[in-house]
Protein backbone atom coordinates (compact mmCIF):
# COMPACT_ATOMS: atom_id res chain seq x y z
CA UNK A 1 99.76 115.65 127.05
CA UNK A 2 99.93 115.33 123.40
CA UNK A 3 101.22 112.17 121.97
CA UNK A 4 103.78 112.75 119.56
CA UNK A 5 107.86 111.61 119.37
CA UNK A 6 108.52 115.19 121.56
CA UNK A 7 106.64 114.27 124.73
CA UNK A 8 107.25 110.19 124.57
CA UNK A 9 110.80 108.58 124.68
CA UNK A 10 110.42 105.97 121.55
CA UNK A 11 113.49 105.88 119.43
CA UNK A 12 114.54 107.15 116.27
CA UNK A 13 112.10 106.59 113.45
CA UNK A 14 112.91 102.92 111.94
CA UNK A 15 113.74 102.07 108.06
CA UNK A 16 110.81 102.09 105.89
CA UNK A 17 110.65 98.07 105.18
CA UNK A 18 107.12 97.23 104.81
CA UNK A 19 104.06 99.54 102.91
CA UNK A 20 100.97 98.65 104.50
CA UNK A 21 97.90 99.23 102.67
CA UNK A 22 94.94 100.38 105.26
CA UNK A 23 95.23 101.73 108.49
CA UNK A 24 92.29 100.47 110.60
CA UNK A 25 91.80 98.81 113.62
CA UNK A 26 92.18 95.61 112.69
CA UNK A 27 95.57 96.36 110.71
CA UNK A 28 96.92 98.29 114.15
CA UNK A 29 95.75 95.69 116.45
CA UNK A 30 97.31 92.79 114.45
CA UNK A 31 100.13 93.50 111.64
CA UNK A 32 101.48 96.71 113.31
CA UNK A 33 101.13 94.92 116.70
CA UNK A 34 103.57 91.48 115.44
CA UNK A 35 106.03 93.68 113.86
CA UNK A 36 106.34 95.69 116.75
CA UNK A 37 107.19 92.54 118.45
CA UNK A 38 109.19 91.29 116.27
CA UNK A 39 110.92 94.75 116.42
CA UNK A 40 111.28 94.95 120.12
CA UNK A 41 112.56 90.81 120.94
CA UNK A 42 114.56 90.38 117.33
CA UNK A 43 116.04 93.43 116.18
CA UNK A 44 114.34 93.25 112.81
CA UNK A 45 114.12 96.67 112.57
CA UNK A 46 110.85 96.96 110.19
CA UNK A 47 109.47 100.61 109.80
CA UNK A 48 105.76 101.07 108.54
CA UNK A 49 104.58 103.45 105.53
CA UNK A 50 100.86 103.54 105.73
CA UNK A 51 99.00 104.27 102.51
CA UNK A 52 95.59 105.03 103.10
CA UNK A 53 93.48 102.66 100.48
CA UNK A 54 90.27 105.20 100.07
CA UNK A 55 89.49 108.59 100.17
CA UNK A 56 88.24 109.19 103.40
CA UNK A 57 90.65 107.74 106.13
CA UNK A 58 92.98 108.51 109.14
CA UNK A 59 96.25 109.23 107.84
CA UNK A 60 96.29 112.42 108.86
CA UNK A 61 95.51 111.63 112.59
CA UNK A 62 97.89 109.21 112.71
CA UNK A 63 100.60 111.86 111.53
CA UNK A 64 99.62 114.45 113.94
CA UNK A 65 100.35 111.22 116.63
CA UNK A 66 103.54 110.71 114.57
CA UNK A 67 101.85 107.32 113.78
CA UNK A 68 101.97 106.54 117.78
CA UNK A 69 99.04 104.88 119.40
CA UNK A 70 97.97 102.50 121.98
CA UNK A 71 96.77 99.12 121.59
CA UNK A 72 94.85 97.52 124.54
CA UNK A 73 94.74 92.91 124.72
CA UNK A 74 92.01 92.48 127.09
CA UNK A 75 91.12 89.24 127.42
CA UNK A 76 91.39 85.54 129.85
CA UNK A 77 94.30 83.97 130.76
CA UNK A 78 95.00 80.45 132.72
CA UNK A 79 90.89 81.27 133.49
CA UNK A 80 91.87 84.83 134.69
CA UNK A 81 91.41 88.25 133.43
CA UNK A 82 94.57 90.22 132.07
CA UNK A 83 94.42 93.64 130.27
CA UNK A 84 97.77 94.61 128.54
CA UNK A 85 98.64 97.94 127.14
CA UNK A 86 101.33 98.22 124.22
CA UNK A 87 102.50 101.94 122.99
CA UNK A 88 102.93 101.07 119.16
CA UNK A 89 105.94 102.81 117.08
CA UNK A 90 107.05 101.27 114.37
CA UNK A 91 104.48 103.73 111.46
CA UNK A 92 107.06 106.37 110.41
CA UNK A 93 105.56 107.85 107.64
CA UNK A 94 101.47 107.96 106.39
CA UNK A 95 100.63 108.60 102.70
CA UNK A 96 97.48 109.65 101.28
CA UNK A 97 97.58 109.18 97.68
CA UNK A 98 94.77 110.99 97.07
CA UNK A 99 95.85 114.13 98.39
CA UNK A 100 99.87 113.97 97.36
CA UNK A 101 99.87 111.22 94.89
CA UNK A 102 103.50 111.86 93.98
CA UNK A 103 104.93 110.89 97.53
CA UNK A 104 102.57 108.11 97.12
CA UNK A 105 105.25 106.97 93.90
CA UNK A 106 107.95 108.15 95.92
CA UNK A 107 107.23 105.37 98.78
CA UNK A 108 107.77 102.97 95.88
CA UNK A 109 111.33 103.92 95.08
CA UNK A 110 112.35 103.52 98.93
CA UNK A 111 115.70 101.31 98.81
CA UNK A 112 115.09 99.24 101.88
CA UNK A 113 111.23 98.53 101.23
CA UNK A 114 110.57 94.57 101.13
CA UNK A 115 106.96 93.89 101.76
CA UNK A 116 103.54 95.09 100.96
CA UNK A 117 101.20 94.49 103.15
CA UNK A 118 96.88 94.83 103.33
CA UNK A 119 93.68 94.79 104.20
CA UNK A 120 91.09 96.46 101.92
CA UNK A 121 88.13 94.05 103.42
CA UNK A 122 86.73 90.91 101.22
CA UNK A 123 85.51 93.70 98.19
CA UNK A 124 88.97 95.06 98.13
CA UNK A 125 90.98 92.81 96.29
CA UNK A 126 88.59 93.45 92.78
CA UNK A 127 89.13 94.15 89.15
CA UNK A 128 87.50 97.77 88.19
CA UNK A 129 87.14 98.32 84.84
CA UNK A 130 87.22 101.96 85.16
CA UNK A 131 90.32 102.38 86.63
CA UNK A 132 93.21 103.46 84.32
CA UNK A 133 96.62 103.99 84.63
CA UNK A 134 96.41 107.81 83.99
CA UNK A 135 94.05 108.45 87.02
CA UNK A 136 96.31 109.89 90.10
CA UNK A 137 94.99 107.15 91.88
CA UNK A 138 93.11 104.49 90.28
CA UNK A 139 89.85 103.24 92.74
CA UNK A 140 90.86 100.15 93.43
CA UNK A 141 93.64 98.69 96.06
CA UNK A 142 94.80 96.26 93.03
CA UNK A 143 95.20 99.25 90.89
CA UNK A 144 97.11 101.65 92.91
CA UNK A 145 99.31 98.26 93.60
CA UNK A 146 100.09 98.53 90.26
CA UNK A 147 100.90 101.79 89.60
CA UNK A 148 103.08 101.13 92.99
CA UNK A 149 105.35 98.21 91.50
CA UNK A 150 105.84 99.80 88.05
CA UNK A 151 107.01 102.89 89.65
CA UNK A 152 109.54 100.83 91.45
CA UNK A 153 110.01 98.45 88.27
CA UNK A 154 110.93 101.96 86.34
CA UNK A 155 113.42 103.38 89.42
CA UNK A 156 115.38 99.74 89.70
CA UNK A 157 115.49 99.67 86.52
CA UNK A 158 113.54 96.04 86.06
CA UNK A 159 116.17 94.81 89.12
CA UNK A 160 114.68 91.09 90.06
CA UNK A 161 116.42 91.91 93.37
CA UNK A 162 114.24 94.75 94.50
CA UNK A 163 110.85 92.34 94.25
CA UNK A 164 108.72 92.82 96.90
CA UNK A 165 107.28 89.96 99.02
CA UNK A 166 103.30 90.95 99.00
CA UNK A 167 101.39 89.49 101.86
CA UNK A 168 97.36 90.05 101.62
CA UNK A 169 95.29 89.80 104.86
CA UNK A 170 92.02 89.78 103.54
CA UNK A 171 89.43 87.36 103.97
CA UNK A 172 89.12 86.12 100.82
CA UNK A 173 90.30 82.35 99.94
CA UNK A 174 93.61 82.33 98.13
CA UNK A 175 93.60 86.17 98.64
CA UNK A 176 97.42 86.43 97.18
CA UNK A 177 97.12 84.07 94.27
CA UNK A 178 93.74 86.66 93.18
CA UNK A 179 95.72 89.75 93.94
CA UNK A 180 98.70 88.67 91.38
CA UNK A 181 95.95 87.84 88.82
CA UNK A 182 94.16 91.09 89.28
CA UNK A 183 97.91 92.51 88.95
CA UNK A 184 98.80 90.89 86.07
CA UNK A 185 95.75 91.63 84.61
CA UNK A 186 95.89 95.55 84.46
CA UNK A 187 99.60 94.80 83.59
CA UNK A 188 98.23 93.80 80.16
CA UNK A 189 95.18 95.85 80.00
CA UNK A 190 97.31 98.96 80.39
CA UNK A 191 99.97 98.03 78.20
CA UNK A 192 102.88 98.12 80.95
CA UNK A 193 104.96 95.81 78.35
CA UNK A 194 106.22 92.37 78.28
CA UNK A 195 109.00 93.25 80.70
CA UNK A 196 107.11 94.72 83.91
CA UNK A 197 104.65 92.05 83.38
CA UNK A 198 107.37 89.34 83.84
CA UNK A 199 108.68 91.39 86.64
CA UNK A 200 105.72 91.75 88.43
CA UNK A 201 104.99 87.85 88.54
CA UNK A 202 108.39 86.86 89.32
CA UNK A 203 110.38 89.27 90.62
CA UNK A 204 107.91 89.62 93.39
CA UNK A 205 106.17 86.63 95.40
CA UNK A 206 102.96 86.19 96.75
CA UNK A 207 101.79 84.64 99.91
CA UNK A 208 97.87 83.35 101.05
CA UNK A 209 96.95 84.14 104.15
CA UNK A 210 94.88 83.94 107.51
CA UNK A 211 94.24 85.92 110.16
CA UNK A 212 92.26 85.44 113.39
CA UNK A 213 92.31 88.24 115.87
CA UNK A 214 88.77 90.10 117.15
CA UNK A 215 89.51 93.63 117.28
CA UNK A 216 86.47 96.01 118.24
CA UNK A 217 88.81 98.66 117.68
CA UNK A 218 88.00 102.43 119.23
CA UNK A 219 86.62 101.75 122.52
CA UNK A 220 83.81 104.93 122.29
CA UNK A 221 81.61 103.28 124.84
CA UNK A 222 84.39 103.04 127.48
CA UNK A 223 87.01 105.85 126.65
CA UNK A 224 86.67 107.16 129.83
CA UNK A 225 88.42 104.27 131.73
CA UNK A 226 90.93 103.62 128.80
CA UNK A 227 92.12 107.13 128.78
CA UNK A 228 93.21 107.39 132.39
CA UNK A 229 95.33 104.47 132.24
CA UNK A 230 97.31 107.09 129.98
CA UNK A 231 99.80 109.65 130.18
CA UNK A 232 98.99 111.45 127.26
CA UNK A 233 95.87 111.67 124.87
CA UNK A 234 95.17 109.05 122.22
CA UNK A 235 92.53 110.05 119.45
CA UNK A 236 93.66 106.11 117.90
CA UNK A 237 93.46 103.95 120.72
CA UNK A 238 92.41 100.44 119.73
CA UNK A 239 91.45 97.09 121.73
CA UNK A 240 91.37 93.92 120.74
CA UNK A 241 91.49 90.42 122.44
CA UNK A 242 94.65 87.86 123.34
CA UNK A 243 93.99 85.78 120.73
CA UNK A 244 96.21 86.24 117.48
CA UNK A 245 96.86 83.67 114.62
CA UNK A 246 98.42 84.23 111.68
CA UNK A 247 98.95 81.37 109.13
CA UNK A 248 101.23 82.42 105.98
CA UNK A 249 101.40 80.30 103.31
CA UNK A 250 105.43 80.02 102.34
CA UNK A 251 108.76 78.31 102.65
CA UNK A 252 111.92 78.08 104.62
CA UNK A 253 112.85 81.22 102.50
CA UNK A 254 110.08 83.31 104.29
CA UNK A 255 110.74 81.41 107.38
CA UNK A 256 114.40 83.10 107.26
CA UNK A 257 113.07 86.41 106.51
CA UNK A 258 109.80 86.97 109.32
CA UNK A 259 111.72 85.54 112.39
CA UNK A 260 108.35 85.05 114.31
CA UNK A 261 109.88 81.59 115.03
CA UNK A 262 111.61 83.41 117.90
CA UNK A 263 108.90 85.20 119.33
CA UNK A 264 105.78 83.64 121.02
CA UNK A 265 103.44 84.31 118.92
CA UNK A 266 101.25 82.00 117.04
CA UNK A 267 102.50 82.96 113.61
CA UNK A 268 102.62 79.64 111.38
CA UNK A 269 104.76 79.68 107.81
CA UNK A 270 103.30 76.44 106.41
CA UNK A 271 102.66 75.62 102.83
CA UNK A 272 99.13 74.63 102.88
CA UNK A 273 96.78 76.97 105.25
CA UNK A 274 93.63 75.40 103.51
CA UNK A 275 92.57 73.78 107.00
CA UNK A 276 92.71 76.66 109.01
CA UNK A 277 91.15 78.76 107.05
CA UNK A 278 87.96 76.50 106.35
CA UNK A 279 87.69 76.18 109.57
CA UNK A 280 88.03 79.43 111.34
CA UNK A 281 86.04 81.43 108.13
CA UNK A 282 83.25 78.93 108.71
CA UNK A 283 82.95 79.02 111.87
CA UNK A 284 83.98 82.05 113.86
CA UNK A 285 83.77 84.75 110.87
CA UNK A 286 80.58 82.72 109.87
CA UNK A 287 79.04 83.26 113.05
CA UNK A 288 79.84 86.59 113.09
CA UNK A 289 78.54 87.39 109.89
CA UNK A 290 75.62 85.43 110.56
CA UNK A 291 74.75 86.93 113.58
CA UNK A 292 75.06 91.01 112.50
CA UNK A 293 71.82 91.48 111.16
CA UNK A 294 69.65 89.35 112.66
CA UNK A 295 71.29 90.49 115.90
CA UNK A 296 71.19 93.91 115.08
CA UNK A 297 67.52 93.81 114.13
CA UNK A 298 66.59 91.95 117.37
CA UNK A 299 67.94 94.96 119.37
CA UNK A 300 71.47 93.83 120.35
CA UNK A 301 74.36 96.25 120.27
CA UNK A 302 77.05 93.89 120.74
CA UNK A 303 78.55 90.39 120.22
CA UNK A 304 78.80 89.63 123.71
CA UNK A 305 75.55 91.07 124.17
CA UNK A 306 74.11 88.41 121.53
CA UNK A 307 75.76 85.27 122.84
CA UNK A 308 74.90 86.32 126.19
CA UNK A 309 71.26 86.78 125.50
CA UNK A 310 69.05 83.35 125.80
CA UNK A 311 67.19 83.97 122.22
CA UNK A 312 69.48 85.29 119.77
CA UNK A 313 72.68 83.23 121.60
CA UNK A 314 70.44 80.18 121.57
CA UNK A 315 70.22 80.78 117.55
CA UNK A 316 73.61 81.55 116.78
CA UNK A 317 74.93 78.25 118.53
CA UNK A 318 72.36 75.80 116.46
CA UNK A 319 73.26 77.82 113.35
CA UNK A 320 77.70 76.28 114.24
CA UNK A 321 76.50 73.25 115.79
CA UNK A 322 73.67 72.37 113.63
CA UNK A 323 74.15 73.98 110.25
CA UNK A 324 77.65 75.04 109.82
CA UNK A 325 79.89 72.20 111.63
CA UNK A 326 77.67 69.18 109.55
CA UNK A 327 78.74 70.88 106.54
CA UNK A 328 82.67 70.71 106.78
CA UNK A 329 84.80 67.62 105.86
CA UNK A 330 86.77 68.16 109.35
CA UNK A 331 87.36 65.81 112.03
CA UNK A 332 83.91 66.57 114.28
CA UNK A 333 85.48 66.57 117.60
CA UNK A 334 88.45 69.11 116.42
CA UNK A 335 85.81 71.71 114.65
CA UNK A 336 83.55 71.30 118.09
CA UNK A 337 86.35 72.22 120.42
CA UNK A 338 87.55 74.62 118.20
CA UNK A 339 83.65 76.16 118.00
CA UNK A 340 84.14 76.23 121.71
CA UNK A 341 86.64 78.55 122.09
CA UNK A 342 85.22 80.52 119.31
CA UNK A 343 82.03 81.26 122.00
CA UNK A 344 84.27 81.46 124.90
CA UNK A 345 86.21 84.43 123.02
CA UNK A 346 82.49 86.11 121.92
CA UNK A 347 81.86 86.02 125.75
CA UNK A 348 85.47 88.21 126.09
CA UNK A 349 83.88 90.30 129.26
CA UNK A 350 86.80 93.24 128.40
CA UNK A 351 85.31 93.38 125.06
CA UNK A 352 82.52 95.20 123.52
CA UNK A 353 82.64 94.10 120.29
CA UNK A 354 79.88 96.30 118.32
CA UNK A 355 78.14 94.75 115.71
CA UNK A 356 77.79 97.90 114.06
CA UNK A 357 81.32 97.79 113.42
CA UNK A 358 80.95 94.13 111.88
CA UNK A 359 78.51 95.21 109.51
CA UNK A 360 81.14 96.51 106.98
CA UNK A 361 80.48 94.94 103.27
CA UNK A 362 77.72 92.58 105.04
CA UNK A 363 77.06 91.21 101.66
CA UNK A 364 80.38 90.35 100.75
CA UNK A 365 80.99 88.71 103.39
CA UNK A 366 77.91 86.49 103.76
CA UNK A 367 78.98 85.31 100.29
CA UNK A 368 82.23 84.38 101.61
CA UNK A 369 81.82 83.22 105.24
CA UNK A 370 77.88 81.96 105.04
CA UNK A 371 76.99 81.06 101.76
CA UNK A 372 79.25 77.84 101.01
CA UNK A 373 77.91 76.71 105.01
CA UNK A 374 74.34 77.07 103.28
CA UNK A 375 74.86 75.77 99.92
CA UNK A 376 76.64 72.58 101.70
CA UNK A 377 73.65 71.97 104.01
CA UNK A 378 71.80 71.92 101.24
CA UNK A 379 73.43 69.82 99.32
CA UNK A 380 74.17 67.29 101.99
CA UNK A 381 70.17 67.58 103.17
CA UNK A 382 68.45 68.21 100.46
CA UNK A 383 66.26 71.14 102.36
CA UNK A 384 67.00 74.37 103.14
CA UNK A 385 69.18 74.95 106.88
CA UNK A 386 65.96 77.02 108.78
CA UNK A 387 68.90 79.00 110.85
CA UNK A 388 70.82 80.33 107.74
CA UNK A 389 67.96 80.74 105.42
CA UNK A 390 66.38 83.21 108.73
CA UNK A 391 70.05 84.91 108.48
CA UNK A 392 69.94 85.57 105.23
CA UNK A 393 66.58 87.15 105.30
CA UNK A 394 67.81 89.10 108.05
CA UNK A 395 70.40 90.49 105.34
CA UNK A 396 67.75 91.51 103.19
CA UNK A 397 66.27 93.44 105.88
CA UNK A 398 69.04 95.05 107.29
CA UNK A 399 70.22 96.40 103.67
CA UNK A 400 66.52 98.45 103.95
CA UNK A 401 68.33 100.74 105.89
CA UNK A 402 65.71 101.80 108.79
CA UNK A 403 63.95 99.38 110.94
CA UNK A 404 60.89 100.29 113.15
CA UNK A 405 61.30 104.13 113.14
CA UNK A 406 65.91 103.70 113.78
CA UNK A 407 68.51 103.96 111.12
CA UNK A 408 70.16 100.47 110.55
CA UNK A 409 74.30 100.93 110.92
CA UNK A 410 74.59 99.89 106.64
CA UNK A 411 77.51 100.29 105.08
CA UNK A 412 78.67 99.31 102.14
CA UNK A 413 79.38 100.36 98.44
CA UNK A 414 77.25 103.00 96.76
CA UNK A 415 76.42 100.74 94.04
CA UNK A 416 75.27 97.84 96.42
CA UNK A 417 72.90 100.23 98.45
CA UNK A 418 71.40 101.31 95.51
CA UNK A 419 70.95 98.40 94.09
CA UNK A 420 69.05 97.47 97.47
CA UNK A 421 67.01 100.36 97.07
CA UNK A 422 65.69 100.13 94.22
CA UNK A 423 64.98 96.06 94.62
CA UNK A 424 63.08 97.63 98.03
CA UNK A 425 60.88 100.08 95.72
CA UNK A 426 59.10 97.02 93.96
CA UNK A 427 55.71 96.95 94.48
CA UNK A 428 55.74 92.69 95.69
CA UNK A 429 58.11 91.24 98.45
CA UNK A 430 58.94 88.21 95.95
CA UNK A 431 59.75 90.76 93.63
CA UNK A 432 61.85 92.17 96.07
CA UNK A 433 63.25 88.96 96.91
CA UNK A 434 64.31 87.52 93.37
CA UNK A 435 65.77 91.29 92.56
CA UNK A 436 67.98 90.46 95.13
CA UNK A 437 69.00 86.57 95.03
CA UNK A 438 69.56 86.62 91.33
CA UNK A 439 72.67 89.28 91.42
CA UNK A 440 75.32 87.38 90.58
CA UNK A 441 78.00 90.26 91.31
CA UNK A 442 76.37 89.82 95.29
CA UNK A 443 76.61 85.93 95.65
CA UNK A 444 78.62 84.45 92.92
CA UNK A 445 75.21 82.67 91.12
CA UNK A 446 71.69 83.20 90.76
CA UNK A 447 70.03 81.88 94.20
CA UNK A 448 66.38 82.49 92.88
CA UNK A 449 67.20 78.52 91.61
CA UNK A 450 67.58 77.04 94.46
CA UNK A 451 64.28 75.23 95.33
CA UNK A 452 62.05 77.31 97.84
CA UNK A 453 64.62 79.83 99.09
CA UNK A 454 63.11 82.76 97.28
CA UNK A 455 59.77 81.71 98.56
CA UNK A 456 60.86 80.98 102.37
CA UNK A 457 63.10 84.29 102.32
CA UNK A 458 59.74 86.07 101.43
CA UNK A 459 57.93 84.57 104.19
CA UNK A 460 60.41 85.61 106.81
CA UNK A 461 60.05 88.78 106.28
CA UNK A 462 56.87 89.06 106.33
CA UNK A 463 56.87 87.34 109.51
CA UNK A 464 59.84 89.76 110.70
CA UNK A 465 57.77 92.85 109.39
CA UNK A 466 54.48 91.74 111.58
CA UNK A 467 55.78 90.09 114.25
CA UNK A 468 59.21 91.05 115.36
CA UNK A 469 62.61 88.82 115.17
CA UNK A 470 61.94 86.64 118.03
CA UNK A 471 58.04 86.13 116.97
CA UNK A 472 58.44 86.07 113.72
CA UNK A 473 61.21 83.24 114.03
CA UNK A 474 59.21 80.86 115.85
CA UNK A 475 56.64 81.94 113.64
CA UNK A 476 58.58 80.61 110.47
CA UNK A 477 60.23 77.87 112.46
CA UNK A 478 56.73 76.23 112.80
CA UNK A 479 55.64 76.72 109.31
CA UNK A 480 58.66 75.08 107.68
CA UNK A 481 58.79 72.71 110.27
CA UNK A 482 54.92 71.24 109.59
């Protein structure tokens, strides 16, 4: 049976009150998920627009689902297994902007809209310089934001009472204070006047963010057994674990409008999320991240898989324990326990969390979630942290693109794999190397002056290229260790 609002008994369609920006997994199995609760134990009464941030995307299959799909929670509970299956049905409406950019300005003129809501991944919140306002859309999410609010700016006629209340989820520190200065930014470099640009910064408010949720997403290696827990067919089915945390940096006048104080579900409205999110982009998204490529290029398919196996989860443990935990100004005992769990929810048994899947923007990311681990070992040690340094020649590797005779899951911007392929095309591996650790647009500064990193970076993969991950690690390990 098809599923559509014909064959399953789900209401009327709700009243369009947030635009979210991105409709992956992660986005279905975490924002669309806690307003749907919110929906079904408050009354709140929040419909979804989706706008779908890039080119290629799955707007149109969630409209030929009439933006229905199923998420599965698979995870432990009181130290036994629980699966959980939610039908979710609060998208009414997906917009591709790129294929009918004028209902794309219509969304913006909706009377009962009162969030915005994303998650472009860490490169998405970005200035492009080529982006103008004449382009129907601009590239980037910050742009098409823009041309969003002045659209709504021009149809309210500058009305301070139909602001928006813009809520970022993407892991980036202060993600919403960077979004309004990206905003405000094209505000002036496209001439949107005085008025809009007043408008925009305080007719609208802003809110950091956190958000802490594994979600492997399509289960493609397991359909089979998902699927006939159904009724009908579900080309969007997502999983994801238990765990959810959202932290929301705001008042008691955001408290009053998100009612998740009556649900039970850990969403916190605090004013300074700074501690969380050291803690859990450190440590959980850092392992991740750490782990993808090296994983990947070990043979390991999944997270669980890694963790599980006595090599690579051996690694990936001294890299939190050893390398990452020393590094944060955190009580020990509370960053331990919390590592803990972190391992305890990699070892999920209902998920099979591909690392393929983590591997979006890998270099992004590292800079994010790794880097700051590595520069503070360094700084606190005065020598290079032989775990992270192994990583981060893994990265280099990985962004080669094929690995003994297989095709290596990359994916990222066009511009960053090019950029890789040429710095692979040099005739010397510390060429290679330097190409690579002085781009500043990749890691914020030029790491060819740190002290031995482009040297050590070159000997691990040369080690990796001979010997093998596992080899060439203990290989390396033993050198640096002499």
């Amino acid at each position: 049976m098809r599923l559509d609002r014909n064959t399953i008994s789900v209401g009327e369609k709700l009243p369009i009150k947030i635009v979210q920006f991105g409709e992956g997994n992660f986005l279905r199995a975490f924002v669309d998920y806690s307003f749907q609760r919110l929906n079904d134990e408050t009354g709140f009464q929040a419909g979804i627009a989706i706008v779908q941030p890039i080119k290629e995307g799955l707007v149109h299959v969630l409209d030929q689902q009439d933006g229905l799909y199923t998420l599965f929670l698979n995870g432990i509970k009181d130290g036994k297994p629980v699966q959980e299956k939610h039908l979710i049905s609060n998208i009414v409406k997906g917009v591709n902007p790129y294929a009918d950019f004028s209902a794309y300005c219509d969304l913006a003129k909706v009377e009962s809209l009162q969030y915005v809501i994303s998650n472009t991944t860490e490169a998405g919140i970005a200035f492009d310089e080529n982006d103008s306002f004449a382009m129907e859309p601009p590239n980037s999410f910050p742009a098409k934001l823009v041309r969003f609010l002045f659209e709504r700016f021009q149809h309210f006629n500058g009305d301070f009472e139909k602001g928006l209340t813009i809520i970022p989820c993407e892991l980036i520190n202060y993600n919403a204070d960077t979004l309004k200065e990206i905003l405000v930014r094209y505000s002036v470099k496209w001439e949107l006047g005085n008025e809009f640009t007043t408008w925009l910064k305080d007719a609208n408010s802003f809110h950091n963010t956190l958000v802490d949720r594994i979600v492997p997403g399509y289960p493609k290696d397991d359909f089979q057994s998902y699927a006939e827990q159904l009724d009908y067919e579900d080309g969007l089915m997502v999983t994801a674990e238990h765990y959810f945390l959202w932290i929301i940096e705001g008042g008691a006048a955001l408290k009053e409008k998100l009612p998740f104080a009556n649900i039970d579900l850990d969403v916190k409205i605090i004013e300074d999320m700074q501690p969380y999110r050291t803690r859990k982009v450190r440590i959980l998204n850092g392992a991740h991240t750490a782990m993808v490529p090296f994983s990947i290029l070990f043979g390991n398919t999944t997270v669980r898989e890694t963790i599980e196996n006595t090599f690579t989860g051996t690694f990936i443990r001294k890299v939190v324990f050893e390398e990452i935990i020393p590094t944060l100004d955190m009580d020990k005992k509370e960053l331990e326990n919390f590592a803990y769990a972190v391992f305890d929810r990699f070892r999920n048994p209902y998920i099979q969390h591909q690392l393929s899947s983590i591997a979006l923007n890998s270099i992004s990311k590292f800079k994010v979630r790794v880097l700051p681990s590595l520069m503070g070992y360094i700084e606190k040690n005065d020598k290079l942290p032989k775990r992270l340094t192994f990583s981060l020649a893994c990265l280099i590797r990985f962004y080669k693109g094929d690995y003994a005779g297989a095709k290596l899951p990359v994916n990222d911007g066009e511009n960053v794999v090019k950029y890789f392929e040429t710095a692979w095309n040099l005739p010397k591996l510390t060429d290679t190397v330097s190409k690579i650790l002085e781009n500043p647009d990749f890691w914020g500064r030029d790491l060819t002056k740190i002290p031995e990193l482009t040297e050590t970076v070159a000997l691990v993969l040369q080690e990796i290229e001979v010997h093998g991950v596992e080899e060439g690690y203990r290989n390396y390990a033993s050198k640096v260790m002499a």
